[in-house]
Protein backbone atom coordinates (compact mmCIF):
# COMPACT_ATOMS: atom_id res chain seq x y z
CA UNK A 1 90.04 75.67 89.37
CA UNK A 2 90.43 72.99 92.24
CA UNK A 3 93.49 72.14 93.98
CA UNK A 4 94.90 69.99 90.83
CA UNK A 5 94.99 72.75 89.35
CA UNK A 6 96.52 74.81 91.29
CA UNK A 7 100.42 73.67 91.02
CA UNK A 8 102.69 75.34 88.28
CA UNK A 9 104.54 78.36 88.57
CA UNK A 10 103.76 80.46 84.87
CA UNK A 11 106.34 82.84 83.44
CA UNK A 12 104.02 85.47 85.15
CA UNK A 13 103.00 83.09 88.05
CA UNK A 14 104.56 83.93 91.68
CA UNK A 15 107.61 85.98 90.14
CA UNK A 16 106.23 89.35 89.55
CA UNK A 17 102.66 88.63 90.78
CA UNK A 18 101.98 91.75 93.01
CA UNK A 19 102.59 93.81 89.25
CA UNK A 20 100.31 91.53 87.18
CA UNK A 21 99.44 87.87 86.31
CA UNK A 22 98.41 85.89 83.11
CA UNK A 23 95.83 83.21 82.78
CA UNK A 24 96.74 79.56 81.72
CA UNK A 25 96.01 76.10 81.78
CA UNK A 26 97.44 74.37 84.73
CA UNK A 27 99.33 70.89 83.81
CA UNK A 28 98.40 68.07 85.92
CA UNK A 29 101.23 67.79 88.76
CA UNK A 30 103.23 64.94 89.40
CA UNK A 31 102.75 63.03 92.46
CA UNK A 32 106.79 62.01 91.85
CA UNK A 33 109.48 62.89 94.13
CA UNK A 34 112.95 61.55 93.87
CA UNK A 35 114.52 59.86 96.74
CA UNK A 36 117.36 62.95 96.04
CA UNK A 37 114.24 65.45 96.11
CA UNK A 38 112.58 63.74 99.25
CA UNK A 39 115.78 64.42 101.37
CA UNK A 40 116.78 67.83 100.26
CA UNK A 41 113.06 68.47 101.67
CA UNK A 42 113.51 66.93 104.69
CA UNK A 43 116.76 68.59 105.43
CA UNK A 44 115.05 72.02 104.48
CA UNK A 45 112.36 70.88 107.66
CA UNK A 46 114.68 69.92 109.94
CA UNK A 47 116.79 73.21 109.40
CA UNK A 48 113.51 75.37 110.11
CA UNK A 49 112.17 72.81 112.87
CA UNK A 50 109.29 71.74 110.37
CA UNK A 51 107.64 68.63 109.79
CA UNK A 52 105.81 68.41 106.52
CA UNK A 53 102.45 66.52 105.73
CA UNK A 54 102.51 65.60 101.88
CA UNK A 55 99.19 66.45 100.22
CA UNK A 56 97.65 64.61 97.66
CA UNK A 57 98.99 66.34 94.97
CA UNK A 58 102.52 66.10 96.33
CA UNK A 59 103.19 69.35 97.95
CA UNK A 60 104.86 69.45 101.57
CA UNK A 61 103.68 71.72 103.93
CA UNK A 62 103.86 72.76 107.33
CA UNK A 63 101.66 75.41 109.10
CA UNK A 64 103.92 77.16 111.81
CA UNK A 65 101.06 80.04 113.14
CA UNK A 66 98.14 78.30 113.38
CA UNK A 67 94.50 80.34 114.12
CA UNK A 68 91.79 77.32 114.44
CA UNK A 69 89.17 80.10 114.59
CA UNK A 70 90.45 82.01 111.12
CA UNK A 71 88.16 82.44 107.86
CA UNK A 72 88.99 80.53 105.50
CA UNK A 73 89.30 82.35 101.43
CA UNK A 74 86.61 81.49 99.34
CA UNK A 75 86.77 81.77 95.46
CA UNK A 76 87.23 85.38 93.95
CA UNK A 77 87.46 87.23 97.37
CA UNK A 78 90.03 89.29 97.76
CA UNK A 79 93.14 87.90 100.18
CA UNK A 80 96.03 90.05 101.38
CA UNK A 81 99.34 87.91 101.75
CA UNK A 82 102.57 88.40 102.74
CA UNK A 83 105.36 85.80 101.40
CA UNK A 84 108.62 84.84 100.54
CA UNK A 85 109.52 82.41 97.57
CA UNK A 86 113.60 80.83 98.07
CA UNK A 87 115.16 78.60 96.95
CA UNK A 88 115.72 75.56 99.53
CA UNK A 89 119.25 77.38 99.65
CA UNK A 90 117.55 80.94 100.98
CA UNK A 91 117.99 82.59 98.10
CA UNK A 92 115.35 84.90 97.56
CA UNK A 93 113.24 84.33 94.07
CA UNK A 94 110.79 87.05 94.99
CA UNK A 95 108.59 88.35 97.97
CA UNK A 96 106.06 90.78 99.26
CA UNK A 97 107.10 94.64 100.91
CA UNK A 98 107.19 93.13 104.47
CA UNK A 99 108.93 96.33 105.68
CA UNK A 100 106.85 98.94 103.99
CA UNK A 101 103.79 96.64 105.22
CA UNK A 102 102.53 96.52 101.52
CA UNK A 103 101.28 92.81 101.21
CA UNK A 104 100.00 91.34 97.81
CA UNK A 105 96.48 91.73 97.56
CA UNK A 106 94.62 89.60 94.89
CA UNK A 107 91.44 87.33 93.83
CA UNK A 108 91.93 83.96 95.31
CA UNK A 109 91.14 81.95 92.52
CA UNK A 110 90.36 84.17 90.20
CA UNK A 111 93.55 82.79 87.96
CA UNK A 112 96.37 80.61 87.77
CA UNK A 113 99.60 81.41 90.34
CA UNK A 114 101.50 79.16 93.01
CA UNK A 115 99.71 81.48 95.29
CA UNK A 116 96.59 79.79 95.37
CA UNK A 117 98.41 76.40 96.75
CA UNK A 118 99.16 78.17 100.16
CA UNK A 119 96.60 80.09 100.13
CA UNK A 120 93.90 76.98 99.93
CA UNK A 121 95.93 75.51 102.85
CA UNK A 122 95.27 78.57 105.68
CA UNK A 123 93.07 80.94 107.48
CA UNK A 124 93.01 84.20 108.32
CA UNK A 125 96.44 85.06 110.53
CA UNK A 126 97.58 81.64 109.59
CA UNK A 127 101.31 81.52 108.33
CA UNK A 128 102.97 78.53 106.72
CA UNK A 129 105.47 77.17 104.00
CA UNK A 130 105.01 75.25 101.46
CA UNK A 131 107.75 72.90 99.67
CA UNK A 132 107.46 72.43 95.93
CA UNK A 133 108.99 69.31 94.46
CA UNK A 134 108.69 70.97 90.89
CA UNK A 135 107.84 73.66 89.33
CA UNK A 136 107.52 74.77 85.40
CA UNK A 137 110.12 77.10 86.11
CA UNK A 138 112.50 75.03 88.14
CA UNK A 139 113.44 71.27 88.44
CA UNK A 140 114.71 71.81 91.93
CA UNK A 141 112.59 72.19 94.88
CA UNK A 142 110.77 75.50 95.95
CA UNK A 143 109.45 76.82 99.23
CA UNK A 144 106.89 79.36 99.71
CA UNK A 145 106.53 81.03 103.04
CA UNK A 146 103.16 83.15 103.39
CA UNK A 147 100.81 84.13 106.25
CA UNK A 148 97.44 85.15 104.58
CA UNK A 149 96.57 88.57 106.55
CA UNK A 150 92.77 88.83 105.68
CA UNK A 151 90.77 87.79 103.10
CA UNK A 152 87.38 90.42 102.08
CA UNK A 153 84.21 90.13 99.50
CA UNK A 154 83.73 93.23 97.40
CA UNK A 155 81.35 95.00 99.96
CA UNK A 156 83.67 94.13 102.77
CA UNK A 157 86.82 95.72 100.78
CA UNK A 158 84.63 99.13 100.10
CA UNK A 159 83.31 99.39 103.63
CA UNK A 160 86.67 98.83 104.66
CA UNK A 161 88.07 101.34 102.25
CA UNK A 162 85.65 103.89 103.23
CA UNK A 163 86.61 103.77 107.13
CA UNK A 164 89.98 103.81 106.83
CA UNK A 165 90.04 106.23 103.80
CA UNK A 166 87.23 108.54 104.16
CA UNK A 167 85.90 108.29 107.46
CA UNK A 168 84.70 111.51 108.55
CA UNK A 169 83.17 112.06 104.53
CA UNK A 170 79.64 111.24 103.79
CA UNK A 171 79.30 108.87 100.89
CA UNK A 172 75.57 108.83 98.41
CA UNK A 173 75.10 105.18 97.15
CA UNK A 174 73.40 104.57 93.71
CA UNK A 175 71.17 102.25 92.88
CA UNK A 176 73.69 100.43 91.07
CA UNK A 177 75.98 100.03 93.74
CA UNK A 178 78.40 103.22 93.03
CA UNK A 179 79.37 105.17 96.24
CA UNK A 180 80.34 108.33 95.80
CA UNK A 181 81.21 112.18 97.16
CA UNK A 182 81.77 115.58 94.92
CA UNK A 183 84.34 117.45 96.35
CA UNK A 184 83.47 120.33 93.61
CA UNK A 185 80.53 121.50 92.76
CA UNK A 186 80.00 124.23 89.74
CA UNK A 187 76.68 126.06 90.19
CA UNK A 188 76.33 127.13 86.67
CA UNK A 189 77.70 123.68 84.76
CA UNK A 190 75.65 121.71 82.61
CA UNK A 191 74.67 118.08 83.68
CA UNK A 192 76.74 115.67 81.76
CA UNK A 193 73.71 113.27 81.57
CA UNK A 194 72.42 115.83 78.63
CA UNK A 195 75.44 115.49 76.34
CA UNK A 196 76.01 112.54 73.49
CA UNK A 197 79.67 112.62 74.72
CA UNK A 198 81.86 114.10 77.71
CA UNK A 199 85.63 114.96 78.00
CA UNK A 200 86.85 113.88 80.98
CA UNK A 201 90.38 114.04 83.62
CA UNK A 202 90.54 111.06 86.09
CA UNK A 203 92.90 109.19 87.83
CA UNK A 204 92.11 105.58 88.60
CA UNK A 205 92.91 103.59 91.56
CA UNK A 206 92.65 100.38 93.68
CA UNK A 207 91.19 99.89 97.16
CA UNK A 208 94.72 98.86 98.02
CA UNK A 209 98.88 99.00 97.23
CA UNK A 210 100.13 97.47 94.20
CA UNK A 211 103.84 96.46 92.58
CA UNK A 212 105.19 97.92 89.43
CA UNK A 213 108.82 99.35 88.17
CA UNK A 214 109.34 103.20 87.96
CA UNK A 215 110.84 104.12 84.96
CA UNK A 216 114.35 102.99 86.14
CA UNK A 217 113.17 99.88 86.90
CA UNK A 218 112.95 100.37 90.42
CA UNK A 219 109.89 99.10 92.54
CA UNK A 220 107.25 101.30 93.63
CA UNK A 221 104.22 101.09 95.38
CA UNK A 222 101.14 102.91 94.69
CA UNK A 223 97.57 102.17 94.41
CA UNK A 224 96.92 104.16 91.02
CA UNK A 225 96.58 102.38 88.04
CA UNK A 226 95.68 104.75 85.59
CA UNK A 227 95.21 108.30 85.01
CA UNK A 228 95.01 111.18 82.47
CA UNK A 229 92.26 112.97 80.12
CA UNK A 230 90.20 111.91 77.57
CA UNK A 231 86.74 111.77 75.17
CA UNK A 232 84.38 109.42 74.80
CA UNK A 233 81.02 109.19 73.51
CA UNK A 234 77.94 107.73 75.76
CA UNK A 235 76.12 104.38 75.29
CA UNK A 236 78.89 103.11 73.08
CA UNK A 237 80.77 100.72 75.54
CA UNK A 238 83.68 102.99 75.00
CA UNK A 239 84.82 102.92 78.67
CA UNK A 240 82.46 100.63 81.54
CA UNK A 241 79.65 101.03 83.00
CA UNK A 242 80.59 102.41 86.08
CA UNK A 243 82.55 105.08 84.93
CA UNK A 244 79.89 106.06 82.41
CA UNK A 245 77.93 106.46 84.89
CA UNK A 246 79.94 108.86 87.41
CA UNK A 247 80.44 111.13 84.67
CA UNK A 248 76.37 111.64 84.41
CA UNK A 249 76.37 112.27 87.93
CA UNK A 250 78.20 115.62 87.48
CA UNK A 251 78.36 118.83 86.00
CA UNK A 252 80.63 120.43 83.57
CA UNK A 253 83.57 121.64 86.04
CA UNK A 254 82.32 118.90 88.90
CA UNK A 255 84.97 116.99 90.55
CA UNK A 256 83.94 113.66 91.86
CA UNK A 257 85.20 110.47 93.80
CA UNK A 258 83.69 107.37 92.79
CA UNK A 259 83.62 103.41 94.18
CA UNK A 260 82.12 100.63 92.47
CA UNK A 261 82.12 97.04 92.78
CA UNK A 262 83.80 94.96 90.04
CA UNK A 263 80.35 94.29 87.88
CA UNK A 264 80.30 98.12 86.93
CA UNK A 265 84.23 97.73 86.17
CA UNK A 266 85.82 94.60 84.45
CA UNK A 267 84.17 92.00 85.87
CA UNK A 268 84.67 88.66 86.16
CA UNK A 269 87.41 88.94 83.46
CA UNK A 270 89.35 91.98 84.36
CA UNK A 271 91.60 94.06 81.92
CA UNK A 272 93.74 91.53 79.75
CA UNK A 273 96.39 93.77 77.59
CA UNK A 274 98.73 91.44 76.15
CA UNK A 275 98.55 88.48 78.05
CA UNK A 276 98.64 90.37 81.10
CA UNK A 277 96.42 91.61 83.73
CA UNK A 278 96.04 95.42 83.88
CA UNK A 279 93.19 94.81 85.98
CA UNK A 280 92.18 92.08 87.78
CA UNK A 281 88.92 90.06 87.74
CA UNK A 282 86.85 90.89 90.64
CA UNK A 283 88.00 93.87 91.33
CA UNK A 284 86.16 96.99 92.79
CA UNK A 285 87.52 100.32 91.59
CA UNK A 286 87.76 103.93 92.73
CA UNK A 287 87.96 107.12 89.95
CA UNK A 288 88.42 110.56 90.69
CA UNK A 289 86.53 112.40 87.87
CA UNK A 290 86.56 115.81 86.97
CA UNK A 291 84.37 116.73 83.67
CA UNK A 292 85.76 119.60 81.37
CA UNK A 293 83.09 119.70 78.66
CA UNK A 294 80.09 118.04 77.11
CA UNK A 295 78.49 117.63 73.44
CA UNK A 296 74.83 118.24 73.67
């Protein structure tokens, strides 16, 4: 995806981003701008005390906290932003948990959002807004305001993880690439690597805070994804490779918590369930695994 591609806003684009995304074909922007358009922008500027530079691909954009020295996102890492998308009016269309310090973390790149425009346009600690002409969703002219907080590869986000989170535990590393810790050991269990299948409770989790709706459509913030109990049988692809392999590195009544990087998870494709992203691509995982049985 280059920067052509990058300017739409999807039905699952920008609006509801931090709960999941879709993937799509980007249509080619228009490098149009009514004279009407042109001065509602401008007027937007002067109100803020911006002046935009027009790129290319006729976005307007101003970078108000500049960092000269900041890294710059490359493809499929992992950036943390915080933003605000409004109307040219101030109404709010959607934005990240500035507040509760919860930015939106996701892989720059990895799929189609409005996002990506800003994003390609700062550095690390970098904060600026973004004016767009058109959208798919709207005719009238959008601004995003986002400052891009850090953005990590894989390793970097477990390391990370692992100081913040666990920093006086003592992790094992596979060869594989799965970091791990059991925090219960049963002396008399049998090793789940013997069985043909293994019944499992877990709870599943990202490296950071994600956006969803409680069950009164309310947003909350948590970085579980997934949890509950479960069969499954071994070498049958039934759940990936990563996890597979955490079970086999406990016993029946073990408790375990488990890292790995996104090629023992989903990949470069994530977790699609209809038309939306469960998981994301590129995106390392944590489990907490406790196995209850095993069929020898």
């Amino acid at each position: 995806m280059n920067k052509k591609n990058l300017y739409t806003l999807l039905v699952f684009g920008l609006l509801g981003l931090t709960v999941a995304c879709t993937t799509a074909t980007d249509p080619t922007p228009t490098t149009d701008v009514t004279a009407e358009t042109l001065k509602k922008i401008t007027d937007y500027g002067t109100s803020k005390g911006l002046t935009f530079t027009k790129t290319a691909d006729g976005i307007f954009y101003a970078i108000s906290t500049a960092n000269p020295m900041g890294r710059m996102p490359l493809a499929n890492e992992y950036v943390k932003v915080h933003y605000t998308y409004t109307k040219l009016d101030g109404t709010i269309l959607d934005s990240t948990a500035v507040k509760l310090n919860v930015p939106l973390a996701y892989p720059y790149l990895a799929y189609n959002t409005l996002l990506n425009y800003g994003v390609s346009l700062l550095k690390e600690g970098e904060t600026g807004t973004f004016v767009f002409p058109q959208t798919s969703n709207s005719t009238d002219p959008t601004a995003l305001k986002a400052t891009l907080i850090s953005t990590r590869k894989e390793t970097e986000q477990i390391s990370e993880y692992l100081k913040e989170k666990f920093a006086t535990t003592t992790f094992k590393k596979t060869a594989s690439g799965i970091q791990y810790v059991i925090t219960k050991s049963s002396a008399t269990g049998d090793s789940a690597k013997i069985g043909k299948s293994a019944a499992v409770s877990y709870t599943g989790k990202f490296l950071f805070k994600n956006r969803s709706r409680d069950t009164n459509g309310f947003y909350t913030y948590t970085d579980q994804f997934d949890t509950g109990s479960f069969s499954f049988s071994y070498n049958t692809t039934a759940v990936v490779p990563g996890f597979e392999e955490a079970t086999k590195l406990l016993k029946v009544g073990d408790k375990g918590i488990f890292i790995f990087p996104s090629s023992l998870g989903y990949g470069t494709t994530g977790n699609l369930v209809n038309g939306v992203y469960a998981v994301n691509p590129f995106t390392p995982l944590l489990f907490e695994i406790e196995v209850t049985s095993i069929v020898k």
